[in-house]
C-alpha atoms as a PDB file:
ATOM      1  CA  UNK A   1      -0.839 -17.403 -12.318  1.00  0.00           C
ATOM      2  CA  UNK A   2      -4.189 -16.067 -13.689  1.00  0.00           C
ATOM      3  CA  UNK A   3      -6.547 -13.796 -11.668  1.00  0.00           C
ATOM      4  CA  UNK A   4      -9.975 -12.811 -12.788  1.00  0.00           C
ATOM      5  CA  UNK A   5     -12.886 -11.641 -10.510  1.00  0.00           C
ATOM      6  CA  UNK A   6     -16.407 -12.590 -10.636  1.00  0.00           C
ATOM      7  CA  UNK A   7     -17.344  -9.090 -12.562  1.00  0.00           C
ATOM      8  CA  UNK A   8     -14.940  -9.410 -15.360  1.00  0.00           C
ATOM      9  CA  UNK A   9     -14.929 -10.981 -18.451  1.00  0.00           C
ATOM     10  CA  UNK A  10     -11.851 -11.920 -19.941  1.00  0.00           C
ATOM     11  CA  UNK A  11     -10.266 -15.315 -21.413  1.00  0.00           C
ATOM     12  CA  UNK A  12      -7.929 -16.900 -19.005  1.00  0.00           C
ATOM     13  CA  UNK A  13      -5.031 -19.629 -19.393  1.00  0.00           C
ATOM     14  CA  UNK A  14      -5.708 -22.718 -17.119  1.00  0.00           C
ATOM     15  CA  UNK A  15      -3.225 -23.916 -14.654  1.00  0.00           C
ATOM     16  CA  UNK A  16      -3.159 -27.292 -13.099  1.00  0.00           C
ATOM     17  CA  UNK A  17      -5.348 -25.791 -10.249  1.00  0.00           C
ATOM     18  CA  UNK A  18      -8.134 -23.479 -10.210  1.00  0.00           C
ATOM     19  CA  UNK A  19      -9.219 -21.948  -6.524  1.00  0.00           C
ATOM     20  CA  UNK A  20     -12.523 -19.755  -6.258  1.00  0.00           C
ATOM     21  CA  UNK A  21     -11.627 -17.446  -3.006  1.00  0.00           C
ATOM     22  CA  UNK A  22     -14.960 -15.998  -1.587  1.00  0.00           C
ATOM     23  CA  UNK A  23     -14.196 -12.646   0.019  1.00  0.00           C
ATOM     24  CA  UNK A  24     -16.478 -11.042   2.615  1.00  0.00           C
ATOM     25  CA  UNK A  25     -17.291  -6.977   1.201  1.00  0.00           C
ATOM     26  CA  UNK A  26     -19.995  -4.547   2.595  1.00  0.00           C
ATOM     27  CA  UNK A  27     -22.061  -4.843  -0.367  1.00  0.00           C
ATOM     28  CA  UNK A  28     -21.615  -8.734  -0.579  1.00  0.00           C
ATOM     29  CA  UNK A  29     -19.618 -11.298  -1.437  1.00  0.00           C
ATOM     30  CA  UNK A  30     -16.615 -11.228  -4.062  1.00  0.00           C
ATOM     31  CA  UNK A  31     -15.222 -14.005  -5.998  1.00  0.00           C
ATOM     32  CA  UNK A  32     -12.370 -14.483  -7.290  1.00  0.00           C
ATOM     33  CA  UNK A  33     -11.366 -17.172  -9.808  1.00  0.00           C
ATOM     34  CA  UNK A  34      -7.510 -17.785  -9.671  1.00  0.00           C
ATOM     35  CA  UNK A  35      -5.602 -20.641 -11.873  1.00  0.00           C
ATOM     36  CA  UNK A  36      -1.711 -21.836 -10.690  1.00  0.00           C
ATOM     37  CA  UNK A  37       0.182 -24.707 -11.315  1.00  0.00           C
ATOM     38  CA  UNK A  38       1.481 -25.505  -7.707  1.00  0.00           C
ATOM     39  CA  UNK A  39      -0.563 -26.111  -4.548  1.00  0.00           C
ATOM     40  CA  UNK A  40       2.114 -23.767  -2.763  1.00  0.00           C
ATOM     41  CA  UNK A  41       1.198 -21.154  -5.173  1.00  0.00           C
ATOM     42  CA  UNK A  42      -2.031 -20.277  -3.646  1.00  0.00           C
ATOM     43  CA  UNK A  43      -0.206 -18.777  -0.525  1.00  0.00           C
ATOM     44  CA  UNK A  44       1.015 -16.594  -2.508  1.00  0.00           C
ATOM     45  CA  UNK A  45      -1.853 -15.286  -4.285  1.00  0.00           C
ATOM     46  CA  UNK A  46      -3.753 -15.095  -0.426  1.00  0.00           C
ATOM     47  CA  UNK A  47      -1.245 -13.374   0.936  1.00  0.00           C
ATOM     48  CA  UNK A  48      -0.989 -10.557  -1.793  1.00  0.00           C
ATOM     49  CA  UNK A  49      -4.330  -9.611  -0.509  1.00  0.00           C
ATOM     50  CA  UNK A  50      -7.438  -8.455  -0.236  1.00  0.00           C
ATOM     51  CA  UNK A  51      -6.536  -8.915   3.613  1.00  0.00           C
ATOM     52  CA  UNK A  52      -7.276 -13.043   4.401  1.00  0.00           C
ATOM     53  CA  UNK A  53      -9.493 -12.629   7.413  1.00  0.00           C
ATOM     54  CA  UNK A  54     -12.351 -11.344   4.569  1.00  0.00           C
ATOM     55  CA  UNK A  55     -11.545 -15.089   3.174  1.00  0.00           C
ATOM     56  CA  UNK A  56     -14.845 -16.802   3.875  1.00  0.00           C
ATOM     57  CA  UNK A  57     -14.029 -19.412   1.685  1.00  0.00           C
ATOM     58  CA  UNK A  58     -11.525 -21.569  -0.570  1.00  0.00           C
ATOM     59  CA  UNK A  59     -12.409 -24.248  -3.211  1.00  0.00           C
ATOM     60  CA  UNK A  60      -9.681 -25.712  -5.360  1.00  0.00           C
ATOM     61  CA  UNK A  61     -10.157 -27.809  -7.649  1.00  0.00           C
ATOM     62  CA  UNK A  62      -8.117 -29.421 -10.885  1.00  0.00           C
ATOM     63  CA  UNK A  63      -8.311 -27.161 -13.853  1.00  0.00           C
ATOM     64  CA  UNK A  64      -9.363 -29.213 -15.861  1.00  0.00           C
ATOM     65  CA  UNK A  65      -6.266 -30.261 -18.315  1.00  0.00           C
ATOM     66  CA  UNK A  66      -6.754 -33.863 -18.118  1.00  0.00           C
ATOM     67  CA  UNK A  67      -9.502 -36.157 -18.507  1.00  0.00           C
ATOM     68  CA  UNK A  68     -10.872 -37.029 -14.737  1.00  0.00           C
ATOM     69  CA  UNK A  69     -10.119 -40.456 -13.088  1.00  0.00           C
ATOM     70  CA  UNK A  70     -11.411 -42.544 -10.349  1.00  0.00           C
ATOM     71  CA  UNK A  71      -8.261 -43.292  -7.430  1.00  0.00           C
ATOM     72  CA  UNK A  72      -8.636 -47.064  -9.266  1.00  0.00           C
ATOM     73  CA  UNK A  73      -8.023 -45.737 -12.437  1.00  0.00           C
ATOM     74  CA  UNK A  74      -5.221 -43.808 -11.448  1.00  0.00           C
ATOM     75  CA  UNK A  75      -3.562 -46.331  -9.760  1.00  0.00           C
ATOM     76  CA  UNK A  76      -4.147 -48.533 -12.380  1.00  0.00           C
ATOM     77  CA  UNK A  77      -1.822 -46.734 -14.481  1.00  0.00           C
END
């Protein structure tokens, strides 16, 4: 698993899922980009904190390893 927040700059290795978690601060929101190969990895990560009811969001998306398909084409093959 790779973790990275919104304020630093460094190169990262790509799982088979990246989440953004949005976390509520004083001074505004934080994001954090994290990268995982399992789904059931990312309760994990959310449980190791910053405390989950400062979660205002969670997208998750592929990383990006493969070329996208459509549901047809996946099907298809």
């Amino acid at each position: 698993m790779t973790q990275i927040t919104s304020s630093a700059v460094q190169p990262i290795t790509l799982y088979r899922w990246v989440a953004h978690i949005t976390y509520r601060r004083d001074a505004g929101n934080e994001v954090r980009m994290v990268s995982f190969e399992e789904i059931a990895d990312l309760h994990e990560i959310v449980e190791a904190g910053p405390n989950f009811y400062a979660i205002e969001s969670i997208v998750i998306r592929p990383g990006g390893r493969c070329e996208a398909v459509t549901i047809e084409q996946a099907e298809r093959s």
